[in-house]
PDB file of N, CA and C in Angstrom:
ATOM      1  N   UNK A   1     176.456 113.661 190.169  1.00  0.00           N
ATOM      2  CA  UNK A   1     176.810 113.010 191.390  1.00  0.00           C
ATOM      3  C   UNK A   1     175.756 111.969 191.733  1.00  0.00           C
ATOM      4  N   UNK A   2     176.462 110.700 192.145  1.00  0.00           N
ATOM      5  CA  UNK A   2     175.131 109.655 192.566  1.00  0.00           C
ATOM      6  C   UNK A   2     174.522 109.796 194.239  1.00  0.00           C
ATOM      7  N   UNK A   3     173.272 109.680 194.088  1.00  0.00           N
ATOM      8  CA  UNK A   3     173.179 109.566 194.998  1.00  0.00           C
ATOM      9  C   UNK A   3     173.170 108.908 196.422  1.00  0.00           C
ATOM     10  N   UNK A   4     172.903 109.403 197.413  1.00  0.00           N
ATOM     11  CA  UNK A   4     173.735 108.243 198.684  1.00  0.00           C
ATOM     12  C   UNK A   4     172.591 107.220 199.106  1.00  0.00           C
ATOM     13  N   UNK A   5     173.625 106.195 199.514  1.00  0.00           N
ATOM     14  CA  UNK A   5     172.908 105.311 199.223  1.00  0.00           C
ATOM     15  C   UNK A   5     172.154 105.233 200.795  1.00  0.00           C
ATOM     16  N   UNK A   6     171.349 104.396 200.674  1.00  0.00           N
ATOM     17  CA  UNK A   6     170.405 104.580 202.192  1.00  0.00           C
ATOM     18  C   UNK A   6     171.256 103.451 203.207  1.00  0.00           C
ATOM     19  N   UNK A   7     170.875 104.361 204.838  1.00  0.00           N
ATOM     20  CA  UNK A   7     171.631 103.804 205.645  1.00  0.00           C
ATOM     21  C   UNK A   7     170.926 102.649 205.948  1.00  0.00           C
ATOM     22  N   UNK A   8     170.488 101.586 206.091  1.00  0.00           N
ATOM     23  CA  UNK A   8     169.238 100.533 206.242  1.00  0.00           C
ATOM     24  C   UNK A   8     169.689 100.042 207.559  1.00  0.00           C
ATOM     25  N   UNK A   9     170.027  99.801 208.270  1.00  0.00           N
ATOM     26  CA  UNK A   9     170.708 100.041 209.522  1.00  0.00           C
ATOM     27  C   UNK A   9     170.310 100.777 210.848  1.00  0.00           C
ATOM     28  N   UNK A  10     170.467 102.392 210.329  1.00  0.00           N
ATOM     29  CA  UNK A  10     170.150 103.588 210.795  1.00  0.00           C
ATOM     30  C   UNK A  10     168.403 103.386 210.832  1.00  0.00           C
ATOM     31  N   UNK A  11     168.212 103.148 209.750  1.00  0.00           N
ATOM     32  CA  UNK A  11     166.467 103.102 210.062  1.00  0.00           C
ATOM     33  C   UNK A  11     165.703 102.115 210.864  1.00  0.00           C
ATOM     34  N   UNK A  12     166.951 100.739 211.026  1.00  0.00           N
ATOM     35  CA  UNK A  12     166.020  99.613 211.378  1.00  0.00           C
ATOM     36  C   UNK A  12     166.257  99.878 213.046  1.00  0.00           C
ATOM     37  N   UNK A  13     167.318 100.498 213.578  1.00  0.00           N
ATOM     38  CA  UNK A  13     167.319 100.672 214.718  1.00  0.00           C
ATOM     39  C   UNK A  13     166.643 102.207 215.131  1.00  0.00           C
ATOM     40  N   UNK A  14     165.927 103.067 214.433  1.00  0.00           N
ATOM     41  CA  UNK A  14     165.566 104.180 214.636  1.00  0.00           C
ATOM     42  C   UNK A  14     163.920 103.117 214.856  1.00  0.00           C
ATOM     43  N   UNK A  15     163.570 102.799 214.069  1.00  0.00           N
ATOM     44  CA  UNK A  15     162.126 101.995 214.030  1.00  0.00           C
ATOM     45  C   UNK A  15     162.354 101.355 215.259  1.00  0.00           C
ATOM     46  N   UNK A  16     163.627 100.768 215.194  1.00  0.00           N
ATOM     47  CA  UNK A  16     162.997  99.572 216.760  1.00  0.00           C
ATOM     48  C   UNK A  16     163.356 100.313 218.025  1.00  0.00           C
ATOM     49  N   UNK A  17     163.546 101.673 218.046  1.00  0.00           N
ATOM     50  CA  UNK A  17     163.572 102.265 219.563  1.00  0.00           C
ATOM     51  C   UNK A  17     162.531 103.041 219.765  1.00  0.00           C
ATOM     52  N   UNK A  18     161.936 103.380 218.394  1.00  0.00           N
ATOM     53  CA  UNK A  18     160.821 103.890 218.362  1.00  0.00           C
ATOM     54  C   UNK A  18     159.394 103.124 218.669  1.00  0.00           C
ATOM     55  N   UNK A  19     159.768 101.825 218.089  1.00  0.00           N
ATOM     56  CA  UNK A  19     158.436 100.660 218.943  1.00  0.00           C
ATOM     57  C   UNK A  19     158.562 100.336 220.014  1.00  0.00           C
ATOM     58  N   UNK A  20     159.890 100.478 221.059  1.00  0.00           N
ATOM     59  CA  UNK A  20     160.344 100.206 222.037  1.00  0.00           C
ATOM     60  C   UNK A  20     159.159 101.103 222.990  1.00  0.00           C
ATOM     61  N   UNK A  21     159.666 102.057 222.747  1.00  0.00           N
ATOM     62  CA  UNK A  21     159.173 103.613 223.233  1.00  0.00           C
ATOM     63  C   UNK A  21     157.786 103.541 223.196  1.00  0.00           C
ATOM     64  N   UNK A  22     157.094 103.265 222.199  1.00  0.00           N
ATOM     65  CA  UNK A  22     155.741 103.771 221.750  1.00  0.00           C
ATOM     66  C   UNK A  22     154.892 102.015 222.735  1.00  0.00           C
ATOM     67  N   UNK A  23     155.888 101.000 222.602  1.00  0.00           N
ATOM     68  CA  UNK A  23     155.134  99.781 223.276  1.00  0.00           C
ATOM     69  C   UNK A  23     155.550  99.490 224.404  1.00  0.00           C
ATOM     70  N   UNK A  24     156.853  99.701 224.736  1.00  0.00           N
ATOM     71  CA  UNK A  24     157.557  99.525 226.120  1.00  0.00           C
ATOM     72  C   UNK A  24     156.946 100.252 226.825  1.00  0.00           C
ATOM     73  N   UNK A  25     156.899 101.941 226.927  1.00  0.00           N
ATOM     74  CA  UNK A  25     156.198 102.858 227.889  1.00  0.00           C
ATOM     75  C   UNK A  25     155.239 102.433 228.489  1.00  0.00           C
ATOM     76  N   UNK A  26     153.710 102.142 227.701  1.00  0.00           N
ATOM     77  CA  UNK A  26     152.553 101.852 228.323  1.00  0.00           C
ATOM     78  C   UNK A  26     152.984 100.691 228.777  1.00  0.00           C
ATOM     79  N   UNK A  27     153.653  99.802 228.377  1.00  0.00           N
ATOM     80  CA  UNK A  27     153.771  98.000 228.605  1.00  0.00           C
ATOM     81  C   UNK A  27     154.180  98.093 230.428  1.00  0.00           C
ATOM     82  N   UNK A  28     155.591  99.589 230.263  1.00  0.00           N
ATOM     83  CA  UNK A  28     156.176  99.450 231.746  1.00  0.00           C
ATOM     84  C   UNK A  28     155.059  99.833 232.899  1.00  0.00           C
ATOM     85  N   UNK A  29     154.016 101.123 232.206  1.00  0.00           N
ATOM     86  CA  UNK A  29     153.978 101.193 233.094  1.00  0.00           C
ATOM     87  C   UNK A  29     152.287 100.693 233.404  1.00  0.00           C
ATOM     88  N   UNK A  30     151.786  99.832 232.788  1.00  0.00           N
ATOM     89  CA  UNK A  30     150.610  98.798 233.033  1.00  0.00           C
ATOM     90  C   UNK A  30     150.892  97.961 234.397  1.00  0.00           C
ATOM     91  N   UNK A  31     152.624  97.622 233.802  1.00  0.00           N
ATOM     92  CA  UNK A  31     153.363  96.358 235.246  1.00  0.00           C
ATOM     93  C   UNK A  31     153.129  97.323 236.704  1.00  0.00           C
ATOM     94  N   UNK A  32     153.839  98.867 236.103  1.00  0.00           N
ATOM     95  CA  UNK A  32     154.164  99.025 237.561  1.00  0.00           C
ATOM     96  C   UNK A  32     153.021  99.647 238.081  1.00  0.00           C
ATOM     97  N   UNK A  33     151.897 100.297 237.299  1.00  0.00           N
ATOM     98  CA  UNK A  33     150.723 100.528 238.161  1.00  0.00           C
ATOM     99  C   UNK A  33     149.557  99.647 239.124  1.00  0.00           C
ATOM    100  N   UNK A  34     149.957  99.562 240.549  1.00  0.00           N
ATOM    101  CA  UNK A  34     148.912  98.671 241.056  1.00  0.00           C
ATOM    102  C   UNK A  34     147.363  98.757 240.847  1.00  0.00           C
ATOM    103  N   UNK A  35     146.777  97.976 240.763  1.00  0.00           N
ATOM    104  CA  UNK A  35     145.731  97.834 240.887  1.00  0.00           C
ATOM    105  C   UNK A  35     144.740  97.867 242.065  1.00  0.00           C
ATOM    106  N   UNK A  36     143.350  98.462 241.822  1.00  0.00           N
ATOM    107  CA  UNK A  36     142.806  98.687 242.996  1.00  0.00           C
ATOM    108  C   UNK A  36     142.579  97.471 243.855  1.00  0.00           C
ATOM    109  N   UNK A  37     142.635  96.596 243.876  1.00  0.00           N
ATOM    110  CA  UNK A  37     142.627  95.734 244.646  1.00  0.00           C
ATOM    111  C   UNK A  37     143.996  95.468 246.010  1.00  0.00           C
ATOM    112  N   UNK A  38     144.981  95.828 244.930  1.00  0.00           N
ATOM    113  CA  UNK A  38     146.091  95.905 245.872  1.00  0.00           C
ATOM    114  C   UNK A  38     146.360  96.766 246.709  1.00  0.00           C
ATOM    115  N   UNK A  39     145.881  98.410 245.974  1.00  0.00           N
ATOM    116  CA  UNK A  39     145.959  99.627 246.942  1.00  0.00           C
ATOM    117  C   UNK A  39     145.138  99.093 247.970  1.00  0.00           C
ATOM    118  N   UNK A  40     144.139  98.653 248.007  1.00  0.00           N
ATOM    119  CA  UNK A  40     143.645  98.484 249.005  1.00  0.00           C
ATOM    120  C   UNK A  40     143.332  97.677 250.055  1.00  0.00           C
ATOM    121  N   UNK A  41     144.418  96.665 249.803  1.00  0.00           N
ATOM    122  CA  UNK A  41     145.087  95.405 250.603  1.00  0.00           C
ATOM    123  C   UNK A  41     145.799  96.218 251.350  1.00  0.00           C
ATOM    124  N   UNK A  42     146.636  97.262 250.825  1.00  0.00           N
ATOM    125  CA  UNK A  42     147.991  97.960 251.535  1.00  0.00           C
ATOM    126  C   UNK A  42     147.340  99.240 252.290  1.00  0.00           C
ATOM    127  N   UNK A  43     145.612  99.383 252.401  1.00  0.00           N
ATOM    128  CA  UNK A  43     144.941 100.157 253.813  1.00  0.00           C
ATOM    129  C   UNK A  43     145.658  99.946 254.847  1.00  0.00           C
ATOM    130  N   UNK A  44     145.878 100.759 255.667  1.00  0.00           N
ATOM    131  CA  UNK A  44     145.349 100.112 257.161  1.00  0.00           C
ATOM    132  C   UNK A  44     144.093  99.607 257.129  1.00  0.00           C
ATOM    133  N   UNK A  45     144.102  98.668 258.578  1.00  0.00           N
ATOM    134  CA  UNK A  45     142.479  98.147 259.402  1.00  0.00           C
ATOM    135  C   UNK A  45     141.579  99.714 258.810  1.00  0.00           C
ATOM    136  N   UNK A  46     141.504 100.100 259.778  1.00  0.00           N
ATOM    137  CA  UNK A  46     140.839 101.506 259.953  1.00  0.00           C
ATOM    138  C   UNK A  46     140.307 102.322 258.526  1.00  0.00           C
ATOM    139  N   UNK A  47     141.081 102.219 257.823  1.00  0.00           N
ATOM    140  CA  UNK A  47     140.415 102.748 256.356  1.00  0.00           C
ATOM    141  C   UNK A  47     139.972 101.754 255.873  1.00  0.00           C
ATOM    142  N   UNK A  48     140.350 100.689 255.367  1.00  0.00           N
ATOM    143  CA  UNK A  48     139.816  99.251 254.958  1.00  0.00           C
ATOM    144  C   UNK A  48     138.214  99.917 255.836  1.00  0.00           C
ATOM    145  N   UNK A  49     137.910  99.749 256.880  1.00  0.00           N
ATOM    146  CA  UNK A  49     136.716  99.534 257.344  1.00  0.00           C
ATOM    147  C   UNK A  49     135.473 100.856 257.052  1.00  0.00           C
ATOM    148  N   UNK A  50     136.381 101.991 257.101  1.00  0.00           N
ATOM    149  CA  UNK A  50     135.579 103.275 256.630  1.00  0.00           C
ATOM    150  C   UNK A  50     135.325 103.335 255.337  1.00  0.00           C
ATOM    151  N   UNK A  51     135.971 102.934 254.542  1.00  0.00           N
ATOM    152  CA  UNK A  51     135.841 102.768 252.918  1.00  0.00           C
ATOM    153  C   UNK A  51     134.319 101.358 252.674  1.00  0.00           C
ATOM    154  N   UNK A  52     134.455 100.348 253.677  1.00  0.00           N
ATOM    155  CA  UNK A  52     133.403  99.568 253.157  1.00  0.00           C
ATOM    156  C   UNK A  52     132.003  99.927 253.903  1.00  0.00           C
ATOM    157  N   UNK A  53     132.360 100.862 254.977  1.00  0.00           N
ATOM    158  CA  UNK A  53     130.942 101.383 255.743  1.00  0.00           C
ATOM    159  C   UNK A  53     130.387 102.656 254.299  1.00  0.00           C
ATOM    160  N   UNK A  54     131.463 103.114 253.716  1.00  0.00           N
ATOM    161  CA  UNK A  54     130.928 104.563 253.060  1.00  0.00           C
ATOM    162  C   UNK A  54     130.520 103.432 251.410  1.00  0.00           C
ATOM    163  N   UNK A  55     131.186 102.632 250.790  1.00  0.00           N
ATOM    164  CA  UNK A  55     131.248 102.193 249.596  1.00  0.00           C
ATOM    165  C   UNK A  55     129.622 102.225 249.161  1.00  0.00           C
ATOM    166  N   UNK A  56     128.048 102.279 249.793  1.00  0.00           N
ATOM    167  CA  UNK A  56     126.921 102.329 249.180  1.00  0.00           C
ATOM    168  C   UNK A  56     127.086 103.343 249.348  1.00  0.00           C
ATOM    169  N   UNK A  57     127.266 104.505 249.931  1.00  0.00           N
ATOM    170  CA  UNK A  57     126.778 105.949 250.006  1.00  0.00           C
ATOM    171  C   UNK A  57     127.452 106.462 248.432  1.00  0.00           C
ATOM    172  N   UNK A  58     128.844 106.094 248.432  1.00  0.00           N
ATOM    173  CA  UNK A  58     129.450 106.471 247.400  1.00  0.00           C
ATOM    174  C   UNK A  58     129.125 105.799 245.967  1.00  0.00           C
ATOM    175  N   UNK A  59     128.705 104.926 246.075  1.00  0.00           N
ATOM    176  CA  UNK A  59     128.236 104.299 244.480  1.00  0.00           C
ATOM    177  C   UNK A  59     126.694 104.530 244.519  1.00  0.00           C
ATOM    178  N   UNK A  60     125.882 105.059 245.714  1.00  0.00           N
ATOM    179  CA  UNK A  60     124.650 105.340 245.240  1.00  0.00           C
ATOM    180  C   UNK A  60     124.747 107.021 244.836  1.00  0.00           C
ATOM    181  N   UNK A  61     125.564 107.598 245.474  1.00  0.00           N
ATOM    182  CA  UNK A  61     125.971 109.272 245.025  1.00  0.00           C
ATOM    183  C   UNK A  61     126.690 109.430 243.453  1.00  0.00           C
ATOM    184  N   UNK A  62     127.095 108.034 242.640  1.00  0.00           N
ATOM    185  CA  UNK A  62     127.749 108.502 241.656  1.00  0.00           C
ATOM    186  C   UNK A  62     126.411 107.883 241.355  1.00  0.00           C
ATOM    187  N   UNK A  63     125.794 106.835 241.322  1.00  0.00           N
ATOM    188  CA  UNK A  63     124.553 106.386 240.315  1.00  0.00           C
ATOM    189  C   UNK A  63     123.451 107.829 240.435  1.00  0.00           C
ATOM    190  N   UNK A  64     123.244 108.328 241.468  1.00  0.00           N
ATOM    191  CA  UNK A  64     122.627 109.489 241.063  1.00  0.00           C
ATOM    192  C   UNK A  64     122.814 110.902 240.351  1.00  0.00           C
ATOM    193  N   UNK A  65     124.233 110.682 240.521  1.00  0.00           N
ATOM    194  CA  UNK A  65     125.222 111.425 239.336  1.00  0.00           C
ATOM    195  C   UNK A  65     124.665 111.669 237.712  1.00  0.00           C
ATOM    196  N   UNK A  66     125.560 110.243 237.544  1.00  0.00           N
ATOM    197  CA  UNK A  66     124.880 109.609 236.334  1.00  0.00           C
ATOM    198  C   UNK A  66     123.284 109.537 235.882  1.00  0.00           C
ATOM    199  N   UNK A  67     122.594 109.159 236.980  1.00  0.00           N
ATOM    200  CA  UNK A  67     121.271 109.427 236.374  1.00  0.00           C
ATOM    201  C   UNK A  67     120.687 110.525 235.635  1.00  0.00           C
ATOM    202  N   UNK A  68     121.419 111.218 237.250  1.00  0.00           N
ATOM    203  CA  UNK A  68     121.474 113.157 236.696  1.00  0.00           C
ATOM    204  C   UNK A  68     121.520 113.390 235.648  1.00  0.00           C
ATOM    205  N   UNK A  69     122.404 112.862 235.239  1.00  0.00           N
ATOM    206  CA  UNK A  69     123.329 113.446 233.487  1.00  0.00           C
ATOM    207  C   UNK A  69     122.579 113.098 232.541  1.00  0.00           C
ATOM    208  N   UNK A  70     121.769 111.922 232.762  1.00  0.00           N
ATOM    209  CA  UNK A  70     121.082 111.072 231.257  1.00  0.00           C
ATOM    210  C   UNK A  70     119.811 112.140 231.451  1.00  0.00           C
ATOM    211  N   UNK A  71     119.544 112.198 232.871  1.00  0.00           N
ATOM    212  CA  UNK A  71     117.849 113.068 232.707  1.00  0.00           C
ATOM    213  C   UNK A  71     118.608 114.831 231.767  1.00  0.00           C
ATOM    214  N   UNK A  72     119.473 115.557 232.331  1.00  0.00           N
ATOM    215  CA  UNK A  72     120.016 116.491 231.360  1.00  0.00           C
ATOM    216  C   UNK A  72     120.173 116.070 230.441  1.00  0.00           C
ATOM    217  N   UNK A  73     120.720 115.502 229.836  1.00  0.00           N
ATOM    218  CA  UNK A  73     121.137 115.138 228.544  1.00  0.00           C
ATOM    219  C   UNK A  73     120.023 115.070 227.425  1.00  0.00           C
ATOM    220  N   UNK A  74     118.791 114.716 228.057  1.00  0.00           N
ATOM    221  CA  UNK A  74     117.894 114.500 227.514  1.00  0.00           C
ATOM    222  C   UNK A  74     117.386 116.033 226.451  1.00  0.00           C
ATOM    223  N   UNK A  75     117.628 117.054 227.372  1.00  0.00           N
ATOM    224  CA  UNK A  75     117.063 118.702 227.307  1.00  0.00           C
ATOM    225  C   UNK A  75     117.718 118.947 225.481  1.00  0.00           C
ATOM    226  N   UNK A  76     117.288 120.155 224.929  1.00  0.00           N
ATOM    227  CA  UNK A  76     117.976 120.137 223.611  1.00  0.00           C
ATOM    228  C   UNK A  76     118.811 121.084 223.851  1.00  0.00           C
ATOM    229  N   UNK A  77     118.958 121.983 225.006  1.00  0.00           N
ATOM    230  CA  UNK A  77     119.903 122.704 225.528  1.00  0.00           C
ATOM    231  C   UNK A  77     121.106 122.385 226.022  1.00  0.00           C
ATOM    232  N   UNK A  78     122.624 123.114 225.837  1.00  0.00           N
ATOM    233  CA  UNK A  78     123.684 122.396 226.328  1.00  0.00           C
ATOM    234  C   UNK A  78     123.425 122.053 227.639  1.00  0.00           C
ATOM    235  N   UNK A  79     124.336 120.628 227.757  1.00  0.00           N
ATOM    236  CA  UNK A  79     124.352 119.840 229.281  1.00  0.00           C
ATOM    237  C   UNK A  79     124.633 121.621 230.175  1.00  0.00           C
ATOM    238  N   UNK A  80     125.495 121.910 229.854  1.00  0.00           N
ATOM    239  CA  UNK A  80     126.258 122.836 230.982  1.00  0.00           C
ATOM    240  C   UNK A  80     125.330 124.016 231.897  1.00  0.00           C
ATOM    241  N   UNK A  81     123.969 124.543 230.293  1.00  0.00           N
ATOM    242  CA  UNK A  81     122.871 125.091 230.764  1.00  0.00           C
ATOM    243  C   UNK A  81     122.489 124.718 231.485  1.00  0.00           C
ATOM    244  N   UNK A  82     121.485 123.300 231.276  1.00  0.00           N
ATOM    245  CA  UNK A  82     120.960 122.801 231.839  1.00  0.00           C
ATOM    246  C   UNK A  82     121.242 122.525 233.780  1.00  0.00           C
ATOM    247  N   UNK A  83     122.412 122.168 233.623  1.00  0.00           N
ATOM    248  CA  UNK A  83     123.501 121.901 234.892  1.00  0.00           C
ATOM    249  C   UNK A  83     123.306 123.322 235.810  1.00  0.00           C
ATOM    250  N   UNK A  84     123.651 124.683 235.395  1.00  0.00           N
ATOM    251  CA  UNK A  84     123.610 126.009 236.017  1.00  0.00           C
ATOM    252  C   UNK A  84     122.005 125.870 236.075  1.00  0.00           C
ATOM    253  N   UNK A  85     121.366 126.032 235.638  1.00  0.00           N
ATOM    254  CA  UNK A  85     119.916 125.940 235.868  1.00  0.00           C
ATOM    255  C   UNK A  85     119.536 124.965 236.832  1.00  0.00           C
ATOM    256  N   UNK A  86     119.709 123.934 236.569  1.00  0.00           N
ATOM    257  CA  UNK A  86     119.427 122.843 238.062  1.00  0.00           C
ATOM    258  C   UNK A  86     119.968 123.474 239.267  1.00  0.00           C
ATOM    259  N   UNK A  87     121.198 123.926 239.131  1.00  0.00           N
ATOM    260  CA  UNK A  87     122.039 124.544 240.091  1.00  0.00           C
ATOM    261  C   UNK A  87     121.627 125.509 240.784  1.00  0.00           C
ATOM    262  N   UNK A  88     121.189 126.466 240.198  1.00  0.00           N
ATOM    263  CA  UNK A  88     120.148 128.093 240.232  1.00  0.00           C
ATOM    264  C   UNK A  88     118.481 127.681 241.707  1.00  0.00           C
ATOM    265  N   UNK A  89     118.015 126.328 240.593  1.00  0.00           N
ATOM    266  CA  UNK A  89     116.582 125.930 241.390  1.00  0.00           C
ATOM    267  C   UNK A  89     116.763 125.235 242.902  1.00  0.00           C
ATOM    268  N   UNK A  90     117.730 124.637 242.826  1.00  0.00           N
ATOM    269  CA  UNK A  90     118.623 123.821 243.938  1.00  0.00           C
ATOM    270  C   UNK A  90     118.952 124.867 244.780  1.00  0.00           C
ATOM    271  N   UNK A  91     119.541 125.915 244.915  1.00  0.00           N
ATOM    272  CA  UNK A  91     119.658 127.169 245.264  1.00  0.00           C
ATOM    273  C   UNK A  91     118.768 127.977 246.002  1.00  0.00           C
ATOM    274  N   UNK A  92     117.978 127.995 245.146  1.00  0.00           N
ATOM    275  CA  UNK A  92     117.010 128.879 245.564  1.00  0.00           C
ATOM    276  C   UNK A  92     116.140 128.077 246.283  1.00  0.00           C
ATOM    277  N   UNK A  93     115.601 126.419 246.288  1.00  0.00           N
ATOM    278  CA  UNK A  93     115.087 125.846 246.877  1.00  0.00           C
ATOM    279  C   UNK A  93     115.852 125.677 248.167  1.00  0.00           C
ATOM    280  N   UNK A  94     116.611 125.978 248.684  1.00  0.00           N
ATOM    281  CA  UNK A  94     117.670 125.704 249.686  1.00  0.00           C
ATOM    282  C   UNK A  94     116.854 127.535 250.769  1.00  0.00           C
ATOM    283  N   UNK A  95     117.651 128.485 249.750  1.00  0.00           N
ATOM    284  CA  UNK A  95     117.114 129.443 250.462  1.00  0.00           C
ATOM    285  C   UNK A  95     115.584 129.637 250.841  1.00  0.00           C
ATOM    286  N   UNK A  96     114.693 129.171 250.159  1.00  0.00           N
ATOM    287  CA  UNK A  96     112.961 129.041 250.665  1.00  0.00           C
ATOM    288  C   UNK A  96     113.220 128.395 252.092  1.00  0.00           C
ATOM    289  N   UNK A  97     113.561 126.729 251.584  1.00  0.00           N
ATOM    290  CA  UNK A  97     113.523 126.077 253.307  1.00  0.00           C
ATOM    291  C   UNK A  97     114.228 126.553 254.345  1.00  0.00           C
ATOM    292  N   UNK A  98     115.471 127.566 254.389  1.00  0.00           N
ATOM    293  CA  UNK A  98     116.171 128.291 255.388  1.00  0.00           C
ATOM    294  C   UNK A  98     115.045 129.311 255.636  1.00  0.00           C
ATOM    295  N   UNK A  99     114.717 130.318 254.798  1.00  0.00           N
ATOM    296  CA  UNK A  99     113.627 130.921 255.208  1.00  0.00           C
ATOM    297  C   UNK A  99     112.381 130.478 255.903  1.00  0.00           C
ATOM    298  N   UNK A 100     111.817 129.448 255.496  1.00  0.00           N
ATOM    299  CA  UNK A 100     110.457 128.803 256.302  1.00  0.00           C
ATOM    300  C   UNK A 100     111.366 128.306 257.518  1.00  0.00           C
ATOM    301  N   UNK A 101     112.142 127.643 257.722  1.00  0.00           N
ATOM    302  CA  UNK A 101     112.747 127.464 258.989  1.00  0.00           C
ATOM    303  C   UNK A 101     113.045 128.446 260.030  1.00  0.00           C
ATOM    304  N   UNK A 102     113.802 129.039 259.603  1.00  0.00           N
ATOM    305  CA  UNK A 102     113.816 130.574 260.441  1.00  0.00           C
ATOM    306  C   UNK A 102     112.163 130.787 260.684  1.00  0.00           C
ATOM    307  N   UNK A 103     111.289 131.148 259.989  1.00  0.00           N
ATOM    308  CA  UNK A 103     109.842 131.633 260.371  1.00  0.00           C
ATOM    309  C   UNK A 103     109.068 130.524 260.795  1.00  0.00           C
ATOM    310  N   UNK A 104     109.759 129.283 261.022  1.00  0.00           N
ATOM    311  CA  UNK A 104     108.999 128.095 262.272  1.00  0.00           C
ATOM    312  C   UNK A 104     109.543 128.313 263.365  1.00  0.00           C
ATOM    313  N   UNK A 105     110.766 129.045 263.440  1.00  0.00           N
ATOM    314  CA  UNK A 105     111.649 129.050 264.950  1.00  0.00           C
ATOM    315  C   UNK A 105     111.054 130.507 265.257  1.00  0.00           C
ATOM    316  N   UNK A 106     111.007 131.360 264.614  1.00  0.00           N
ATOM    317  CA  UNK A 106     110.484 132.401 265.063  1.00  0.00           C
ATOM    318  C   UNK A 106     109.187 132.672 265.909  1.00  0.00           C
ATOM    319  N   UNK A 107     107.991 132.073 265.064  1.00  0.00           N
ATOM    320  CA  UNK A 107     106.715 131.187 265.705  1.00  0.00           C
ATOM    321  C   UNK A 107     106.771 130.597 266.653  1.00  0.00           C
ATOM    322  N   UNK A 108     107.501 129.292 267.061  1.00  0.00           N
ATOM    323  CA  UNK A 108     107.782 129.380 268.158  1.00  0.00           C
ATOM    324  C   UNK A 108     108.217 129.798 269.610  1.00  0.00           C
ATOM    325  N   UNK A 109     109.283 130.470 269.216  1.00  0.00           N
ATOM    326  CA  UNK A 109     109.977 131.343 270.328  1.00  0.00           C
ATOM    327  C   UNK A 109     108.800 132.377 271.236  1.00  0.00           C
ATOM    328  N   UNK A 110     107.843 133.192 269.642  1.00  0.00           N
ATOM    329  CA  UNK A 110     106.972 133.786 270.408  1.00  0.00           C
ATOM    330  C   UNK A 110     105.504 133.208 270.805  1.00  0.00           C
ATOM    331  N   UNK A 111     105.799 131.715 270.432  1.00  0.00           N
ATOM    332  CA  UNK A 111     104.707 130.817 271.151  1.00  0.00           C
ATOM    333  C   UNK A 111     105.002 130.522 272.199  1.00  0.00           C
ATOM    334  N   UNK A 112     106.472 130.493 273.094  1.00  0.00           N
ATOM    335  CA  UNK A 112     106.788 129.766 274.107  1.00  0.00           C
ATOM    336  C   UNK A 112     106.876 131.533 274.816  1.00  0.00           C
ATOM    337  N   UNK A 113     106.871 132.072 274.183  1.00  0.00           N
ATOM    338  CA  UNK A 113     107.127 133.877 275.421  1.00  0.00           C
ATOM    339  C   UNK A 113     105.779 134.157 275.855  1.00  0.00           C
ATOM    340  N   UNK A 114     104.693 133.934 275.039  1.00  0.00           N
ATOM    341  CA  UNK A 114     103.385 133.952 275.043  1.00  0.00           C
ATOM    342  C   UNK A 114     102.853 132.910 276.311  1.00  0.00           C
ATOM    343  N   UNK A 115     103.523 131.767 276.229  1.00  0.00           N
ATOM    344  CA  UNK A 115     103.110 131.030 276.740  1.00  0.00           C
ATOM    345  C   UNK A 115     103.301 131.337 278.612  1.00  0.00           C
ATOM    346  N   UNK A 116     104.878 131.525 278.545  1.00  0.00           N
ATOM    347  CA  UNK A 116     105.491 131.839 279.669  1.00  0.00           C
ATOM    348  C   UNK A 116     105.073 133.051 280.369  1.00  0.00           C
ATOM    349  N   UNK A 117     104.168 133.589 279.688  1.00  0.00           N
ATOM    350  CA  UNK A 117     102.930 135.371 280.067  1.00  0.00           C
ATOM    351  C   UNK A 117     104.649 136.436 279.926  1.00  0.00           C
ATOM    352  N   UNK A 118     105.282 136.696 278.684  1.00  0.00           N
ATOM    353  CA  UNK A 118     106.190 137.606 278.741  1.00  0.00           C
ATOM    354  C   UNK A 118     105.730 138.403 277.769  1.00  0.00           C
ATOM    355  N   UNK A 119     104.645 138.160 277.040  1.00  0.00           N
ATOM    356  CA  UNK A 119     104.004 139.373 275.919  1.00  0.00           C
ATOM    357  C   UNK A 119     105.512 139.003 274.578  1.00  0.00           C
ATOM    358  N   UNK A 120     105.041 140.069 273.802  1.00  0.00           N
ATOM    359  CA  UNK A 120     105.624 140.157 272.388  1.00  0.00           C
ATOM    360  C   UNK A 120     106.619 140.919 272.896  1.00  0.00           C
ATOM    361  N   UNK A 121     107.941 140.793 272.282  1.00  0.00           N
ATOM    362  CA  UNK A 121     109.319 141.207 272.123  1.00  0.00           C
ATOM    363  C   UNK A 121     109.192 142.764 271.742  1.00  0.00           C
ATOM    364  N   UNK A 122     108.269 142.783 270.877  1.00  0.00           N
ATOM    365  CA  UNK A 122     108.297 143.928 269.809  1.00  0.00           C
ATOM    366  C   UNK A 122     107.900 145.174 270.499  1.00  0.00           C
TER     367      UNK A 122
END
């Protein structure tokens, strides 16, 4: 039996819905995604203005981000260690200054009872 012969046809339109697909998709949706410039034409007043009061806080909070990352990165330990460990000292440096705070307000309070002639609490 011979064999069949090829559909050439069938393939050239299987190929061209398939480049359609694979170039049309991103092509459509490049058009229909706005750009930040436009989202943010289409603010209101009011955000328009909170977005350009916050815009250094926020690009100096990601540049310190990033800095972050290059000074980790540096370590021969995974980033992620490194990251929980910063995280851990950050932490615990948080709870010291709540503690010394509490024991400056404390100091006080019985500096001002002292003062006022009410003696020690205790």
């Amino acid at each position: 039996m011979a064999p069949k012969p090829t559909n050439w046809a069938l393939w050239a339109k299987m190929i061209g819905a398939g480049a359609l697909i694979c170039i049309g998709g991103p092509a459509l949706t490049y058009y229909v995604i706005p750009t930040d410039e436009e989202l943010f034409q289409r603010y209101n007043p009011e955000l328009k203005k909170r977005s350009l009061e916050r815009r250094y806080e926020t690009e100096k909070g990601f540049d310190d981000f990033v800095n972050k990352l290059k000074e980790q990165s540096k370590s021969k330990q995974s980033i992620w260690v490194v990251q929980k460990e910063e995280a851990r000292r950050e932490k615990q440096a948080q709870l010291e200054e709540s503690l010394r705070l509490a024991e400056e307000t404390k100091a006080r309070k019985e500096e001002v009872r002292r003062a006022a002639g009410l003696g020690s609490k205790e």
